[in-house]
N, C-alpha and C. Protein backbone atom coordinates (compact mmCIF):
# COMPACT_ATOMS: atom_id res chain seq x y z
N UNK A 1 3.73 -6.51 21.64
CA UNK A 1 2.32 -6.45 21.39
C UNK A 1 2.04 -6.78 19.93
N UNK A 2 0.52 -7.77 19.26
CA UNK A 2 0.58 -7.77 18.09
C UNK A 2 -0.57 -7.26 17.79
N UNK A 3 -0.11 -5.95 17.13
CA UNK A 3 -1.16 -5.20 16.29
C UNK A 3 -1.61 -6.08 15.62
N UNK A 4 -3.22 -6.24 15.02
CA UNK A 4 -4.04 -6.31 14.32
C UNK A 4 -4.64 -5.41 12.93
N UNK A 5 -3.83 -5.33 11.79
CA UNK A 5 -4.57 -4.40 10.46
C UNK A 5 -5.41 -4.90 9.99
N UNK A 6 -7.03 -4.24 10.04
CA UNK A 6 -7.71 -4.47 8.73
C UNK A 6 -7.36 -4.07 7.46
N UNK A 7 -7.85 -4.81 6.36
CA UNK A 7 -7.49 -4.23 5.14
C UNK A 7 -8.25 -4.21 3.95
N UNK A 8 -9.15 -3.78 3.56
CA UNK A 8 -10.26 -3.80 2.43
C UNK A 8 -9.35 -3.53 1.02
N UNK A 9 -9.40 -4.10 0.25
CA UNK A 9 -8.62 -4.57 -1.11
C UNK A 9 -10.15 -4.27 -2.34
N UNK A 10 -9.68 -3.10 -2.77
CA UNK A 10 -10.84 -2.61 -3.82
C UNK A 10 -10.42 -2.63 -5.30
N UNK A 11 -11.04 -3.13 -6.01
CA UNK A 11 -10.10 -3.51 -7.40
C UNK A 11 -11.47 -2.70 -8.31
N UNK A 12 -10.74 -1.64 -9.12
CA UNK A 12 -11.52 -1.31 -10.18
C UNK A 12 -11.00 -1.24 -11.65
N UNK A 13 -11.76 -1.99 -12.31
CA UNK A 13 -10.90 -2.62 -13.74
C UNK A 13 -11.14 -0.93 -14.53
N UNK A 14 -11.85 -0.75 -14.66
CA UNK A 14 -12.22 0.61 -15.20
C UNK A 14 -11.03 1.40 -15.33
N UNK A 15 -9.91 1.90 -14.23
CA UNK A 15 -9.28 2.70 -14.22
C UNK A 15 -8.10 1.85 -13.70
N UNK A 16 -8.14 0.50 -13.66
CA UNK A 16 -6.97 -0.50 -13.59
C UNK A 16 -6.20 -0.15 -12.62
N UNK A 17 -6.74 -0.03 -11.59
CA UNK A 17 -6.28 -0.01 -10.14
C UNK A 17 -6.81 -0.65 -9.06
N UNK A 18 -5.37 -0.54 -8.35
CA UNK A 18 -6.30 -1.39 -6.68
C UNK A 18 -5.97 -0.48 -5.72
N UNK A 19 -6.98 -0.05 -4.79
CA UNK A 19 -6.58 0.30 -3.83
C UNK A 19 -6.73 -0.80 -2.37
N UNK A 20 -5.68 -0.65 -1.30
CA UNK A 20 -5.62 -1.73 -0.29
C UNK A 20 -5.99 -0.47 0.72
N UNK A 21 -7.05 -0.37 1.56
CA UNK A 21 -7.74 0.47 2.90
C UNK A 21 -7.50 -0.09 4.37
N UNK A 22 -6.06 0.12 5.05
CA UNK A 22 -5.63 -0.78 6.06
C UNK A 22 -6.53 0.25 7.21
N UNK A 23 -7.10 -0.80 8.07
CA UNK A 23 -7.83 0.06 9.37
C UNK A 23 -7.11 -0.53 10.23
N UNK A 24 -6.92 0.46 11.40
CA UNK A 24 -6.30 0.12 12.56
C UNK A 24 -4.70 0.88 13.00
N UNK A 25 -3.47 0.21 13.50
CA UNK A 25 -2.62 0.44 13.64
C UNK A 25 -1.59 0.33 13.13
N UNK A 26 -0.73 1.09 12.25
CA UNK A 26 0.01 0.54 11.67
C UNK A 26 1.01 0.75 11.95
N UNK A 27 1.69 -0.51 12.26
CA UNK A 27 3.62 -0.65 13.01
C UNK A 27 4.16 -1.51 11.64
N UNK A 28 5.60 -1.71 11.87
CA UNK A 28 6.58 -1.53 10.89
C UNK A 28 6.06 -3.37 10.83
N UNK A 29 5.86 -3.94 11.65
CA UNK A 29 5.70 -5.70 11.63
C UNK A 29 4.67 -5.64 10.54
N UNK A 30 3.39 -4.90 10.64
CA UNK A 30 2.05 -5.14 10.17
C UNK A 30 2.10 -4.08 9.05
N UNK A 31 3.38 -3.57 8.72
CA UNK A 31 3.32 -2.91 7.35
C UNK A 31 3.91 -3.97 6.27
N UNK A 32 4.77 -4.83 6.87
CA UNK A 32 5.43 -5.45 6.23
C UNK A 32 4.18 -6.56 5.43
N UNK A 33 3.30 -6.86 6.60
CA UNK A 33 2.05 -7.76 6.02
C UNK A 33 1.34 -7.18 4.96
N UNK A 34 1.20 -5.88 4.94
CA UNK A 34 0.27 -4.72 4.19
C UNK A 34 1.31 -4.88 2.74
N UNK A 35 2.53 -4.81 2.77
CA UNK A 35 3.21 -4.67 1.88
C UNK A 35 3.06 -6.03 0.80
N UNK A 36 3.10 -7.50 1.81
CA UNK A 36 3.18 -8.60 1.06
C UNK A 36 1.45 -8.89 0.11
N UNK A 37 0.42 -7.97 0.77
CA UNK A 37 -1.01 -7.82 -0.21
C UNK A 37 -0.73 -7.07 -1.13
N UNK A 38 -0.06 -5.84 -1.04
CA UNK A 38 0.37 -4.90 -2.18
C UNK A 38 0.79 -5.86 -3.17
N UNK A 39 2.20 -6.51 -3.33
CA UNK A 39 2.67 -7.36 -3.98
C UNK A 39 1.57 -8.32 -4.42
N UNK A 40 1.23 -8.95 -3.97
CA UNK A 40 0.31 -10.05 -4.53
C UNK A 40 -0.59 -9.35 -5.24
N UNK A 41 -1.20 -8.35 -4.90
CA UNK A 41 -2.45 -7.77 -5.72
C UNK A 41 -1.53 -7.19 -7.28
N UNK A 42 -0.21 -6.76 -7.41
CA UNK A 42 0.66 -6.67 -8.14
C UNK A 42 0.90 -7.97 -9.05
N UNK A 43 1.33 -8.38 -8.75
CA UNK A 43 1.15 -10.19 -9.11
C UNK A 43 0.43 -10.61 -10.36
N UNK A 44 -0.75 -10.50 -8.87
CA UNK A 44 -2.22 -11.02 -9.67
C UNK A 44 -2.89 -10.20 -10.90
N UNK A 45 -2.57 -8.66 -11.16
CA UNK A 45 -3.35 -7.83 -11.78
C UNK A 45 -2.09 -7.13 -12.44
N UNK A 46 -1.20 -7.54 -13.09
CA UNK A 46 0.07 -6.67 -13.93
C UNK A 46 -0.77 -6.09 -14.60
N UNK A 47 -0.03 -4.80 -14.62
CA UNK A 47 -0.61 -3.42 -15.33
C UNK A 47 -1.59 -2.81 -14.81
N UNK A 48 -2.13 -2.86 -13.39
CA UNK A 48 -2.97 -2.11 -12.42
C UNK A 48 -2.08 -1.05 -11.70
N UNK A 49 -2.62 -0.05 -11.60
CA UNK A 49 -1.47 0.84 -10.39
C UNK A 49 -2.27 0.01 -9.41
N UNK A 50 -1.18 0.21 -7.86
CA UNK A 50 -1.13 -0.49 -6.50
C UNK A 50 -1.38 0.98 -5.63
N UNK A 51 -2.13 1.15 -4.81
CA UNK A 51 -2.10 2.68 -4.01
C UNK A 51 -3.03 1.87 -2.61
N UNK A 52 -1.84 2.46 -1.76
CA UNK A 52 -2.66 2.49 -0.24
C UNK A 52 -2.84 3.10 0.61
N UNK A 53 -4.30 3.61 1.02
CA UNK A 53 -4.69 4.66 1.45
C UNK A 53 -4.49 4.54 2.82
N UNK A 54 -4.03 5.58 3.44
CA UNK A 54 -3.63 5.63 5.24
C UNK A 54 -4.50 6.07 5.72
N UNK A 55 -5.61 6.61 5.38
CA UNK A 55 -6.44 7.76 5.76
C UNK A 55 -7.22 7.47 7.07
N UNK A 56 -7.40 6.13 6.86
CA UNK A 56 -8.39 5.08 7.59
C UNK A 56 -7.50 4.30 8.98
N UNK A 57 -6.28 4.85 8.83
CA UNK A 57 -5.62 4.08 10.04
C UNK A 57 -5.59 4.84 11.55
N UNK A 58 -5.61 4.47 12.65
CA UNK A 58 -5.95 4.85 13.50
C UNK A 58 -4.10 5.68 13.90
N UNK A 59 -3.39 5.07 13.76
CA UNK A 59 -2.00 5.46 13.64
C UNK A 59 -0.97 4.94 13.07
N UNK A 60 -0.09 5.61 12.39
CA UNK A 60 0.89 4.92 11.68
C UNK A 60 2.31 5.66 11.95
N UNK A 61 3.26 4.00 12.22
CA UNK A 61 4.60 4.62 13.10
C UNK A 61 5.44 4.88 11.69
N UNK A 62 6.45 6.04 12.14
CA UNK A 62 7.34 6.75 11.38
C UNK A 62 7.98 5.10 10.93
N UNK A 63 8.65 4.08 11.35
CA UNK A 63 9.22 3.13 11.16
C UNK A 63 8.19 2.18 9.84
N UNK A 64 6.79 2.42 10.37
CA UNK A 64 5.64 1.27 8.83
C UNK A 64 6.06 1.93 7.77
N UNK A 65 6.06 3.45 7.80
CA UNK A 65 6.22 4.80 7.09
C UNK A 65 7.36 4.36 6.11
N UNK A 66 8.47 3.90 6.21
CA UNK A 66 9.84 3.22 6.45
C UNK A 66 9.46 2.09 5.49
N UNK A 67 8.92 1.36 6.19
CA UNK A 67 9.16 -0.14 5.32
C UNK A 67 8.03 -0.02 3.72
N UNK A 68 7.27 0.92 4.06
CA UNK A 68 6.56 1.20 2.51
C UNK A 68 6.96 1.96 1.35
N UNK A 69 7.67 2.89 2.12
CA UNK A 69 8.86 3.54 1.03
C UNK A 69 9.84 2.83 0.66
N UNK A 70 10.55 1.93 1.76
CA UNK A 70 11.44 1.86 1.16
C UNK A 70 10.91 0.62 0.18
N UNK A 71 10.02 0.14 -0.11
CA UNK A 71 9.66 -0.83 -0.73
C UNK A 71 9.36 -0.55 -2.11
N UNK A 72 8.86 1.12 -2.59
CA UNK A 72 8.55 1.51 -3.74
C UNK A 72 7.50 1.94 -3.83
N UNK A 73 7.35 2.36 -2.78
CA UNK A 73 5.62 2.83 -2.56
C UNK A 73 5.72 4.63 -2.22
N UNK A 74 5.19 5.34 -3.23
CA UNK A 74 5.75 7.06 -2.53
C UNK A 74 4.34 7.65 -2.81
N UNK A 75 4.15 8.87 -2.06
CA UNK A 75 3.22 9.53 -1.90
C UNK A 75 2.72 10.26 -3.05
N UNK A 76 1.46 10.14 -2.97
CA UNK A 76 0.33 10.30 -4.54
C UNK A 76 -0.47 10.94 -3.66
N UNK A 77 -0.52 12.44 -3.92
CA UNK A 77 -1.73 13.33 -3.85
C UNK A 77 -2.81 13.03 -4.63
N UNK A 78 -2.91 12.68 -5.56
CA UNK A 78 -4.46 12.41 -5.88
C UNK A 78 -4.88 10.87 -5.91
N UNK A 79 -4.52 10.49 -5.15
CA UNK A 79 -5.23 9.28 -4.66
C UNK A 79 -6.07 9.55 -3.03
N UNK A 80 -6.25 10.76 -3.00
CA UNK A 80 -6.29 11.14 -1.41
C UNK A 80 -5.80 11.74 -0.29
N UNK A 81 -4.86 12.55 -1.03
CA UNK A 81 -4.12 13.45 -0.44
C UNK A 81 -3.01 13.11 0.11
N UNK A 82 -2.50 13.16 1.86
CA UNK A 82 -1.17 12.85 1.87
C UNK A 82 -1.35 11.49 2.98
N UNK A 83 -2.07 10.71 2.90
CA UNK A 83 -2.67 9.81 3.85
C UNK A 83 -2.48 8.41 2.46
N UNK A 84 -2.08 8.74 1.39
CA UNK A 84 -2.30 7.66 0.35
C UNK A 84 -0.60 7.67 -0.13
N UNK A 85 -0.39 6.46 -0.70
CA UNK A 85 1.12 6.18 -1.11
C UNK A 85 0.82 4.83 -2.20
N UNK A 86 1.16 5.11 -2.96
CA UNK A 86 1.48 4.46 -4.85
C UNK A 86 2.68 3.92 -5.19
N UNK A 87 2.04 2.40 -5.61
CA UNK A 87 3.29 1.97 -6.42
C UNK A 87 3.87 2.77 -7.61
N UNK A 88 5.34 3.12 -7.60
CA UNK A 88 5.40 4.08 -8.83
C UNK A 88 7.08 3.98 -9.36
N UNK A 89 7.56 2.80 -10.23
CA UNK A 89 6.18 2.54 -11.37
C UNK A 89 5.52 1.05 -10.40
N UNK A 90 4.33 0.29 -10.37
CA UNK A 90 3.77 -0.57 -9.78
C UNK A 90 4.88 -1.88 -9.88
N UNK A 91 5.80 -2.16 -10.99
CA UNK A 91 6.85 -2.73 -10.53
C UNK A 91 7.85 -3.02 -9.27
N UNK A 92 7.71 -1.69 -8.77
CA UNK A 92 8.64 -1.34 -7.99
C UNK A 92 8.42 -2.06 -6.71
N UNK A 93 7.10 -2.71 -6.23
CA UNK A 93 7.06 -3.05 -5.23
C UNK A 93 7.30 -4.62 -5.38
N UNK A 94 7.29 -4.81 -6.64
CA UNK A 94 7.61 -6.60 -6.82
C UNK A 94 9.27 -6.68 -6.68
N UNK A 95 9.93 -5.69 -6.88
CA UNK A 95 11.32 -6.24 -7.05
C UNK A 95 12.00 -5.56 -8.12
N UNK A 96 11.07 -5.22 -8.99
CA UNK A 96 11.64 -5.34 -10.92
C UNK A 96 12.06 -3.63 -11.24
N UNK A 97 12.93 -4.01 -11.64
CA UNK A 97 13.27 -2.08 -12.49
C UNK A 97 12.33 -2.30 -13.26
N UNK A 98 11.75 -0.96 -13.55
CA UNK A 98 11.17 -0.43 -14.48
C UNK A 98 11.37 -0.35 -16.05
């Protein structure tokens, strides 16, 4: 089956962050897509934190769960409690040690 993620990409220079708002379902295929916007928005905006909020997803498999951690992405309570996960350091999801 191919899930479908929305994803609203909110950039605020103010506090030099992006947040990416995936709606819908999230499986380990369509995290991997979620992951390659993370990166690019990384990319495009060095020196922004990267944070993506789950809050908004209709479900998310232990396996998407998986491919965002292991990518460099870990859970940030104040971005939204435990439904949100942060690049940390925002390197981490491009590839690069810190």
């Amino acid at each position: 089956m191919n899930t479908k993620l929305d994803v609203t990409v909110s950039v605020d220079p103010d506090s030099w962050s992006v947040a990416l708002k995936p709606l819908g379902d999230l499986t380990a295929r369509n995290a991997v897509a979620l992951l390659t916007v993370a990166r690019k928005a990384a990319e495009v905006l060095p020196g922004f934190s990267v944070a993506v909020d789950l809050s908004q997803t209709r479900t998310a498999s232990p396996a998407a769960l998986t491919v965002l951690t292991a990518a460099g992405l870990r859970t940030h309570s104040s971005t939204g409690g435990p439904g949100s996960l942060r690049a940390s350091p925002p390197d981490a999801i491009l590839g690069r040690a810190a």
